[in-house]
C-alpha atoms as a PDB file:
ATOM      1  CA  UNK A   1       0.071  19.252 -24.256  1.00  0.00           C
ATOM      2  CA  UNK A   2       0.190  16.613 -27.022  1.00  0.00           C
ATOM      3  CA  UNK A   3       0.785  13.828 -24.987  1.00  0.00           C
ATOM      4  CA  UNK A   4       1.746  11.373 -27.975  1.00  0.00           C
ATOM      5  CA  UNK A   5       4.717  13.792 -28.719  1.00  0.00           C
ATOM      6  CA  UNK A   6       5.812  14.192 -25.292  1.00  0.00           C
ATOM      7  CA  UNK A   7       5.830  10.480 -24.753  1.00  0.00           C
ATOM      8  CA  UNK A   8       8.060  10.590 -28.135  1.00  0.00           C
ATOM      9  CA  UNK A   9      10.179  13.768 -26.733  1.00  0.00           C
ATOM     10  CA  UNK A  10      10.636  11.673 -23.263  1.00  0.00           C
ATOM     11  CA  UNK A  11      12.147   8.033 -24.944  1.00  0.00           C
ATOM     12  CA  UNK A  12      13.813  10.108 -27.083  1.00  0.00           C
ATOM     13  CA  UNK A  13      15.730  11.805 -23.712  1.00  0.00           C
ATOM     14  CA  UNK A  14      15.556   9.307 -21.670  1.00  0.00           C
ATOM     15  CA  UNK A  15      15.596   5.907 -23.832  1.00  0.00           C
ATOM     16  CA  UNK A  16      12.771   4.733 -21.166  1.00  0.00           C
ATOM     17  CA  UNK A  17       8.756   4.509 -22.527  1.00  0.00           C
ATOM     18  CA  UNK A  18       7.044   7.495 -20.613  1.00  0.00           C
ATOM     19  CA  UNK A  19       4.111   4.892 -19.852  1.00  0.00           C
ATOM     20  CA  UNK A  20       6.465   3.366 -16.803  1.00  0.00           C
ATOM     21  CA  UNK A  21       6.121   7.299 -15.164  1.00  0.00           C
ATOM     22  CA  UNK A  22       2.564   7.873 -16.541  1.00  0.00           C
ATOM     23  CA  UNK A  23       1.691   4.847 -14.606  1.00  0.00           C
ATOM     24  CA  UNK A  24       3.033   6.089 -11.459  1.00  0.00           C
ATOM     25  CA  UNK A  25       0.151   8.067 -10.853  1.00  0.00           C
ATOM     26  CA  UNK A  26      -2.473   5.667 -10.807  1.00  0.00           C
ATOM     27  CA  UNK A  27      -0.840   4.308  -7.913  1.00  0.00           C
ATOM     28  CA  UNK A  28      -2.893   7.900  -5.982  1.00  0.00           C
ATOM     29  CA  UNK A  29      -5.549   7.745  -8.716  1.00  0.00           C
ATOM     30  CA  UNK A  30      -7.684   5.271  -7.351  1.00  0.00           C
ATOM     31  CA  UNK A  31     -11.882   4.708  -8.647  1.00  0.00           C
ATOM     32  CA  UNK A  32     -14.199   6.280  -6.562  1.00  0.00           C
ATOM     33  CA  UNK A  33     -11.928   8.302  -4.523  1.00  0.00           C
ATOM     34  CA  UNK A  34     -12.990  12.050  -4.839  1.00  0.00           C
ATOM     35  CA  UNK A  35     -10.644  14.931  -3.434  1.00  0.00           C
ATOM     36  CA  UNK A  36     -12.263  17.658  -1.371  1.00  0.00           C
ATOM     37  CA  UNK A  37     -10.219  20.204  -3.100  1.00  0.00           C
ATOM     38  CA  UNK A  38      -7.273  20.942  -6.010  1.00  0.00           C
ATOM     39  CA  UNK A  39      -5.140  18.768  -3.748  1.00  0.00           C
ATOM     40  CA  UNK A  40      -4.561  15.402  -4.699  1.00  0.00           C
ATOM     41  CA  UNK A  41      -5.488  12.264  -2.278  1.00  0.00           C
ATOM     42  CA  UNK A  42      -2.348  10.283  -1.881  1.00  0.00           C
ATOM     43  CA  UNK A  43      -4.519   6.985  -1.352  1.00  0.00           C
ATOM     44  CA  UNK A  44      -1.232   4.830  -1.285  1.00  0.00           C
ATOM     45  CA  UNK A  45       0.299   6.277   1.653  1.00  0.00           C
ATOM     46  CA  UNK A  46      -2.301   6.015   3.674  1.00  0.00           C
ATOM     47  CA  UNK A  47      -3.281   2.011   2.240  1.00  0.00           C
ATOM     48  CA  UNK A  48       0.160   1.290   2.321  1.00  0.00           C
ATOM     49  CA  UNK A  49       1.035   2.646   5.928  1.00  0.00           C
ATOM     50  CA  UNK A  50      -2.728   1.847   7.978  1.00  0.00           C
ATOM     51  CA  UNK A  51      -1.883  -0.410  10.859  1.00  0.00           C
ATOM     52  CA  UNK A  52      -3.644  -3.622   9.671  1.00  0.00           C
ATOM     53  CA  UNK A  53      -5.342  -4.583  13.216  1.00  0.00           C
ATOM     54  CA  UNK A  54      -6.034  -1.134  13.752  1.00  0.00           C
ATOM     55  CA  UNK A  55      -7.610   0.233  10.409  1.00  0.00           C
ATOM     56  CA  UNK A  56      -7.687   3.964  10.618  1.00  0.00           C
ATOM     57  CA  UNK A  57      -9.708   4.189   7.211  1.00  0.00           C
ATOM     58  CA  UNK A  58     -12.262   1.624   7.029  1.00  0.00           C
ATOM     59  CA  UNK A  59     -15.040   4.131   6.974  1.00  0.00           C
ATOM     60  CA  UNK A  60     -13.809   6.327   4.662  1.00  0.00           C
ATOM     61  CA  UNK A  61     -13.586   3.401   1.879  1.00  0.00           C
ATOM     62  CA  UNK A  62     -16.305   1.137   2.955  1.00  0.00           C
ATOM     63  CA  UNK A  63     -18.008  -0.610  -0.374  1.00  0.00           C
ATOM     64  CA  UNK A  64     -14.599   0.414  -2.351  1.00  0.00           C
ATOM     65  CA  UNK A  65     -12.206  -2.408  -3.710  1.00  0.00           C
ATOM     66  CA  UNK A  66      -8.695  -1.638  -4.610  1.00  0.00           C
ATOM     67  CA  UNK A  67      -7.482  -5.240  -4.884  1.00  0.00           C
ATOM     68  CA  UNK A  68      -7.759  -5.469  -8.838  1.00  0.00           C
ATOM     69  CA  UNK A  69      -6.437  -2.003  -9.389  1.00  0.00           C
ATOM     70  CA  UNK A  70      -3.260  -2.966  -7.862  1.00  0.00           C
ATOM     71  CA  UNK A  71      -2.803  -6.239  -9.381  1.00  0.00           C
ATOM     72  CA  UNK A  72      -3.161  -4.757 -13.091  1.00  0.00           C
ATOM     73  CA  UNK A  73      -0.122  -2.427 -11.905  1.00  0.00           C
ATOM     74  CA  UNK A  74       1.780  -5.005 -10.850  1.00  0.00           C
ATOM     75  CA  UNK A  75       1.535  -6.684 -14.041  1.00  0.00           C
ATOM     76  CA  UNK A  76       2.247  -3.239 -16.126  1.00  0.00           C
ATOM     77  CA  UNK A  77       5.525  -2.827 -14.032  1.00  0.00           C
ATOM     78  CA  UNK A  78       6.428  -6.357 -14.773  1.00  0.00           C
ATOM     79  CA  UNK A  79       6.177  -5.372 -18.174  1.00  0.00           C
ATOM     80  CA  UNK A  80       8.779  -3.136 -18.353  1.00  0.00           C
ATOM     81  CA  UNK A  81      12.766  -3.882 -18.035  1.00  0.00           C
ATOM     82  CA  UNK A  82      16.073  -1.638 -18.870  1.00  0.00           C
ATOM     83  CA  UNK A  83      19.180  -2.108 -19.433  1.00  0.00           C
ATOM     84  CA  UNK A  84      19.523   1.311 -17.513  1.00  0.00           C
ATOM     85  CA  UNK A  85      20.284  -0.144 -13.927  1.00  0.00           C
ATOM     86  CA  UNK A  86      18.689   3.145 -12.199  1.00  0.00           C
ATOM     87  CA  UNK A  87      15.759   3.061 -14.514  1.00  0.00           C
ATOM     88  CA  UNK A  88      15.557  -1.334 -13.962  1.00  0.00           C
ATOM     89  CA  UNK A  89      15.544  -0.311 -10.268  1.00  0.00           C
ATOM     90  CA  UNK A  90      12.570   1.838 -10.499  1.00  0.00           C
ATOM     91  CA  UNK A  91      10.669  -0.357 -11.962  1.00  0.00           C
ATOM     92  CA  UNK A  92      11.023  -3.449  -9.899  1.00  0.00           C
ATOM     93  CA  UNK A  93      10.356  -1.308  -6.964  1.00  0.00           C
ATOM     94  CA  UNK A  94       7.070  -0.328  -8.395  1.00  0.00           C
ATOM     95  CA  UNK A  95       6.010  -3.822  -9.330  1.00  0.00           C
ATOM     96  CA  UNK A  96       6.818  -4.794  -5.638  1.00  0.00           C
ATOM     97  CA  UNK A  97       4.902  -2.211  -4.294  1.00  0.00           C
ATOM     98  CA  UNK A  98       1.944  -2.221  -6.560  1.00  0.00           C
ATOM     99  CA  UNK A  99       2.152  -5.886  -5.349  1.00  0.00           C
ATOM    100  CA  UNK A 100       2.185  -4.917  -1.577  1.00  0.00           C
ATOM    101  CA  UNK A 101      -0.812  -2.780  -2.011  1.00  0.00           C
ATOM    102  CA  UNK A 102      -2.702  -5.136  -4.193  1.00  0.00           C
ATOM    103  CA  UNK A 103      -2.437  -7.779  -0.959  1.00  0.00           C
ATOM    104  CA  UNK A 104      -2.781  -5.284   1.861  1.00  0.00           C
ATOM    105  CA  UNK A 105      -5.954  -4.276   0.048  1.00  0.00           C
ATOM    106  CA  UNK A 106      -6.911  -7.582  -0.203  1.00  0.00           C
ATOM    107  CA  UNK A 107      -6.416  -7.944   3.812  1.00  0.00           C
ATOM    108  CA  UNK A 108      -7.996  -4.829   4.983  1.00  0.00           C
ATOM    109  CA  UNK A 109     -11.339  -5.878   2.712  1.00  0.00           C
ATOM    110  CA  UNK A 110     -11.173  -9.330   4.221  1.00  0.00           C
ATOM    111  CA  UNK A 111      -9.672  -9.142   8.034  1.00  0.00           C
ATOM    112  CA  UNK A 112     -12.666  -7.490   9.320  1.00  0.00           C
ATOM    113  CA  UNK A 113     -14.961 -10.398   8.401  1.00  0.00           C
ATOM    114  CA  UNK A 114     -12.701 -13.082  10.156  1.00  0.00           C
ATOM    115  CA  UNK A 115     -14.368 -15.655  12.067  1.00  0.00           C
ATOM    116  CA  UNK A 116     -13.056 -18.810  14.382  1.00  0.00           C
ATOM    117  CA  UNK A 117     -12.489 -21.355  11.899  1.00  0.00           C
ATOM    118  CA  UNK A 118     -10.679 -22.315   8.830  1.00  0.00           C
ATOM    119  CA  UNK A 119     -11.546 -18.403   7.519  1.00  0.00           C
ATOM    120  CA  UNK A 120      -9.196 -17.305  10.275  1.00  0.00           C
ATOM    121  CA  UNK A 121      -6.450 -19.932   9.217  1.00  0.00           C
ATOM    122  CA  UNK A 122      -6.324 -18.323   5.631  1.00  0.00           C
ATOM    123  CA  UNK A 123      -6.355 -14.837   6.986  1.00  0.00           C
ATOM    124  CA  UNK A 124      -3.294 -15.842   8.837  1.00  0.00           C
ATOM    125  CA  UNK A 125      -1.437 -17.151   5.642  1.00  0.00           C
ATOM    126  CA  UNK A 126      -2.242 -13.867   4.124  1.00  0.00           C
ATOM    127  CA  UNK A 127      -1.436 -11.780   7.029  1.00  0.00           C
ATOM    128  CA  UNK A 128       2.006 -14.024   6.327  1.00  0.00           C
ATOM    129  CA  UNK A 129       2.168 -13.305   2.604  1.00  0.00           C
ATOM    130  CA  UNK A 130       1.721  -9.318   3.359  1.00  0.00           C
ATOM    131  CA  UNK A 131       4.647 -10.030   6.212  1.00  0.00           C
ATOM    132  CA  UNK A 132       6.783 -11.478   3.189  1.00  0.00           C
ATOM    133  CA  UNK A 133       5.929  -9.126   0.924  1.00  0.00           C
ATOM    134  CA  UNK A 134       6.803  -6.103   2.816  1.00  0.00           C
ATOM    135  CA  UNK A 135      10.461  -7.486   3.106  1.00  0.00           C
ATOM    136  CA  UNK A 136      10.298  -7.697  -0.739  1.00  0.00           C
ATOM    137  CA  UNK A 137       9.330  -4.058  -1.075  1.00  0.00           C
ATOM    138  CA  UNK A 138      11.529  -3.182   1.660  1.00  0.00           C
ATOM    139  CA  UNK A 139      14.400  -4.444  -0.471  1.00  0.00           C
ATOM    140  CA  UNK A 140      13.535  -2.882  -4.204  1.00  0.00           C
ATOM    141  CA  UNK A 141      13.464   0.161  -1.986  1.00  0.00           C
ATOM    142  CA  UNK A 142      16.984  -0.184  -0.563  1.00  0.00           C
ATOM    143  CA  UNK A 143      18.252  -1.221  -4.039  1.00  0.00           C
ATOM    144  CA  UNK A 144      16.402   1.732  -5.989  1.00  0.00           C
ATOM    145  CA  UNK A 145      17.683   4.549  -2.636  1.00  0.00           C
ATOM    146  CA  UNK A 146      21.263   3.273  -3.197  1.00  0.00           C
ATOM    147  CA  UNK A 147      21.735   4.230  -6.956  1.00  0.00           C
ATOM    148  CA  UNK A 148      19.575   6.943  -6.918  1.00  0.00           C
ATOM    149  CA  UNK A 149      20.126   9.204  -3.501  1.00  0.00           C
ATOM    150  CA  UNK A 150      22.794   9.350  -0.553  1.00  0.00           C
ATOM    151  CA  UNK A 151      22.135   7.330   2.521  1.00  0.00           C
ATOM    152  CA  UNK A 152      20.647   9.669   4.665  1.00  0.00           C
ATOM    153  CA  UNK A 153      16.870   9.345   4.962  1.00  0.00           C
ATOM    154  CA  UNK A 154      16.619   5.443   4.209  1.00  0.00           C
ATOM    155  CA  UNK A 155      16.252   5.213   7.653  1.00  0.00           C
ATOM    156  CA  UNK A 156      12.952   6.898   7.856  1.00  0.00           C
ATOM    157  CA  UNK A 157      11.572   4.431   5.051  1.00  0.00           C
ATOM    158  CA  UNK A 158      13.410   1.073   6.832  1.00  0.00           C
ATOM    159  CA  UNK A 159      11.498   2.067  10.483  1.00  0.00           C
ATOM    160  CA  UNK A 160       7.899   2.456   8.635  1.00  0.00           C
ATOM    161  CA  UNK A 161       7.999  -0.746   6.812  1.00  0.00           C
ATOM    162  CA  UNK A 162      10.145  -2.711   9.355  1.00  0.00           C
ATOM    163  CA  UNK A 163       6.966  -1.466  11.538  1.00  0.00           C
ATOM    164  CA  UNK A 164       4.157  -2.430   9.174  1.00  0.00           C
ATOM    165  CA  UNK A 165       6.265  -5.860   8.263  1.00  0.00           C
ATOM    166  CA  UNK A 166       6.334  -6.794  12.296  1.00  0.00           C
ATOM    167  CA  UNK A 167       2.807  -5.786  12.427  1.00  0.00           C
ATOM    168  CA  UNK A 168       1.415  -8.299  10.309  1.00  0.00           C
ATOM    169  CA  UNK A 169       3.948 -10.758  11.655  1.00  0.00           C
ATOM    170  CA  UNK A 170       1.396 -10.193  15.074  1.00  0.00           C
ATOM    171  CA  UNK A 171      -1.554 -10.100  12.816  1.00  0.00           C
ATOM    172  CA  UNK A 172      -1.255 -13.363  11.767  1.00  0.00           C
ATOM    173  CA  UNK A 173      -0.207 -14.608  15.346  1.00  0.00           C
ATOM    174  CA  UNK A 174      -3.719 -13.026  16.329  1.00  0.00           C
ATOM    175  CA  UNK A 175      -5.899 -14.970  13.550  1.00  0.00           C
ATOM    176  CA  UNK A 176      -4.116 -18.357  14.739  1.00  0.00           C
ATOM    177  CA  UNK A 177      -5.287 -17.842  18.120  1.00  0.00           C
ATOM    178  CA  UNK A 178      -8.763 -16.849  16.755  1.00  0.00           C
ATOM    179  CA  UNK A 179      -9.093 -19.980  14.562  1.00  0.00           C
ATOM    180  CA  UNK A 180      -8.239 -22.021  17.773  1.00  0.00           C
ATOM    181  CA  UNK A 181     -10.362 -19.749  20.079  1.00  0.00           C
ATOM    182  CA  UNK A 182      -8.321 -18.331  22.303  1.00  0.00           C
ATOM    183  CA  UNK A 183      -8.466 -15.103  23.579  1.00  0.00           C
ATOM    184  CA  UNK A 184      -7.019 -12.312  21.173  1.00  0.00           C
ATOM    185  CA  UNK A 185      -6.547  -8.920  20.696  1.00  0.00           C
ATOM    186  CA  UNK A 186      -8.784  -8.528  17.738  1.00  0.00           C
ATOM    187  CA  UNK A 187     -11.336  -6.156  19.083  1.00  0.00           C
ATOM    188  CA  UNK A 188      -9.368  -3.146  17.475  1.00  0.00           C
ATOM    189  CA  UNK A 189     -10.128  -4.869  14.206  1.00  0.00           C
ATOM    190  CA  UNK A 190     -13.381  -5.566  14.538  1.00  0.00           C
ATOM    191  CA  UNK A 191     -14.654  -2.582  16.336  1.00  0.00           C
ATOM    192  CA  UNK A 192     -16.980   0.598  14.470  1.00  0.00           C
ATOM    193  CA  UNK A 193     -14.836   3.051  12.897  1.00  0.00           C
ATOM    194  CA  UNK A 194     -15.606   6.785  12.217  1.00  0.00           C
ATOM    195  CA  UNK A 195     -14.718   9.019   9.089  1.00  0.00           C
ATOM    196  CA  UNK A 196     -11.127   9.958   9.135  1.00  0.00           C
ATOM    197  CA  UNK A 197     -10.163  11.138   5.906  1.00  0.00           C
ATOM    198  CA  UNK A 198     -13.651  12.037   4.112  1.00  0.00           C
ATOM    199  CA  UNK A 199     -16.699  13.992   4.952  1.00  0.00           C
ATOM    200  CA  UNK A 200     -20.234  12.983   4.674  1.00  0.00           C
ATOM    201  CA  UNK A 201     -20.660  13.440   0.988  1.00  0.00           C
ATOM    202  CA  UNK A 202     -17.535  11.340   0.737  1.00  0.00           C
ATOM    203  CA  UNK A 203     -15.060  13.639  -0.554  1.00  0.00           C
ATOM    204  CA  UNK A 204     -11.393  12.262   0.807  1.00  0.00           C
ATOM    205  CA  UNK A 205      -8.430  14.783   1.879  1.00  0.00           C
ATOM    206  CA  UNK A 206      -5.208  13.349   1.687  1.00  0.00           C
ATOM    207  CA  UNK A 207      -3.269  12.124   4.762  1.00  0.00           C
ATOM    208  CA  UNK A 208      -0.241  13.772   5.943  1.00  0.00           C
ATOM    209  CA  UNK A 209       2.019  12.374   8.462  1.00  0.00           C
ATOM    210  CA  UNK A 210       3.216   8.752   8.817  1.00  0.00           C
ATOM    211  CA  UNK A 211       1.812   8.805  12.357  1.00  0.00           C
ATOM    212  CA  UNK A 212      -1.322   9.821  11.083  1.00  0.00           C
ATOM    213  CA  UNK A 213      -1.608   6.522   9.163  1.00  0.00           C
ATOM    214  CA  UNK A 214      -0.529   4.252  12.069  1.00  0.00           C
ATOM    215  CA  UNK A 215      -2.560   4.918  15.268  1.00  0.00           C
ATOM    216  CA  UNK A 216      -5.050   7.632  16.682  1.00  0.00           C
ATOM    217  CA  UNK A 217      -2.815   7.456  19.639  1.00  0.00           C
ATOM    218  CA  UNK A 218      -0.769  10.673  20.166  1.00  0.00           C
ATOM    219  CA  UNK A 219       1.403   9.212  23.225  1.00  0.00           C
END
């Protein structure tokens, strides 16, 4: 395929630039993360869905750092703009979750190494910008489902990131009472972790299930 032509062939259609949708796929193409197989790894499900006090996938990306990867899609997204309201919709969502990923990933590669004092306190705050943050995506979501689908099935997406928004809501709770010493439930975040998602040469499947993403529990 000659891509330049088919970027040409899509404005042309659509009136958008095709880089908006060829960007969409780095949001799964992530450095360093090789696939077992043909099938692709969708790495921003499960970053975007782990619990963040109990970190299903530490193990499997140990030594990897998503943080900047995120951040330059947040400011590609912010690049773009229609006058299309479907097409504007899309691509706020995107920059809002680009920009949800970019600080989860910044919590899950700095939670872990909390410690009583003021490192605790700025976990906290972030814990609280991630909180905030999740309501933002939560929103571009709503906005982008209403002019693009029917109602039904918005409920599936308002439970998982009403979830992860309350989660981080306790997260930050949990690094307060750390930085005062008090007794906390942080053990689940500080605790070994196994592989979950790659084997031992490091080759990552994808993750299925929202409930894989959430908990080992099966109860």
């Amino acid at each position: 395929t000659d891509k330049e032509y088919l970027a040409q062939r899509f404005t042309a259609c659509t009136g958008e630039a095709a880089a908006a949708f060829e960007l969409m796929n780095d949001f799964n193409a992530l450095p360093d993360l090789v696939p077992k197989d043909d099938y692709p790894v969708n790495a921003s499900k499960f970053l975007l869905y782990e619990d963040p006090l109990l970190p299903l996938f530490t193990a499997d990306t140990n030594g990897m750092s998503f943080v900047e990867h995120y951040a330059g899609l947040v400011q590609s997204y912010r690049s773009f703009s229609s006058d299309a309201p479907a097409f504007e919709a899309i691509y706020r969502f995107y920059e809002q979750l680009a920009h949800l990923l970019e600080l989860k990933c910044r919590w899950r590669e700095r939670a872990p190494h909390a410690k009583a004092d003021d490192n605790a306190l700025n976990l906290a705050e972030l814990a609280m910008q991630c909180m905030k943050q999740t309501k933002c995506c939560r929103a571009a979501w709503a906005s982008l489902w209403e002019r693009t689908n029917k109602p039904y099935g918005f409920e599936v997406i308002d439970i998982r990131l009403s979830g992860l928004e309350g989660r981080f809501e306790t997260a930050a709770h949990q690094m307060e009472k750390l930085a005062r010493n008090e007794p906390n439930t942080l053990e689940t975040l500080f605790c070994s972790k196994l592989r979950y998602l790659s084997d031992e040469t490091g080759h990552f499947s994808g993750s299925g299930p929202w409930s894989d993403c959430i908990s080992a529990c099966r109860i």
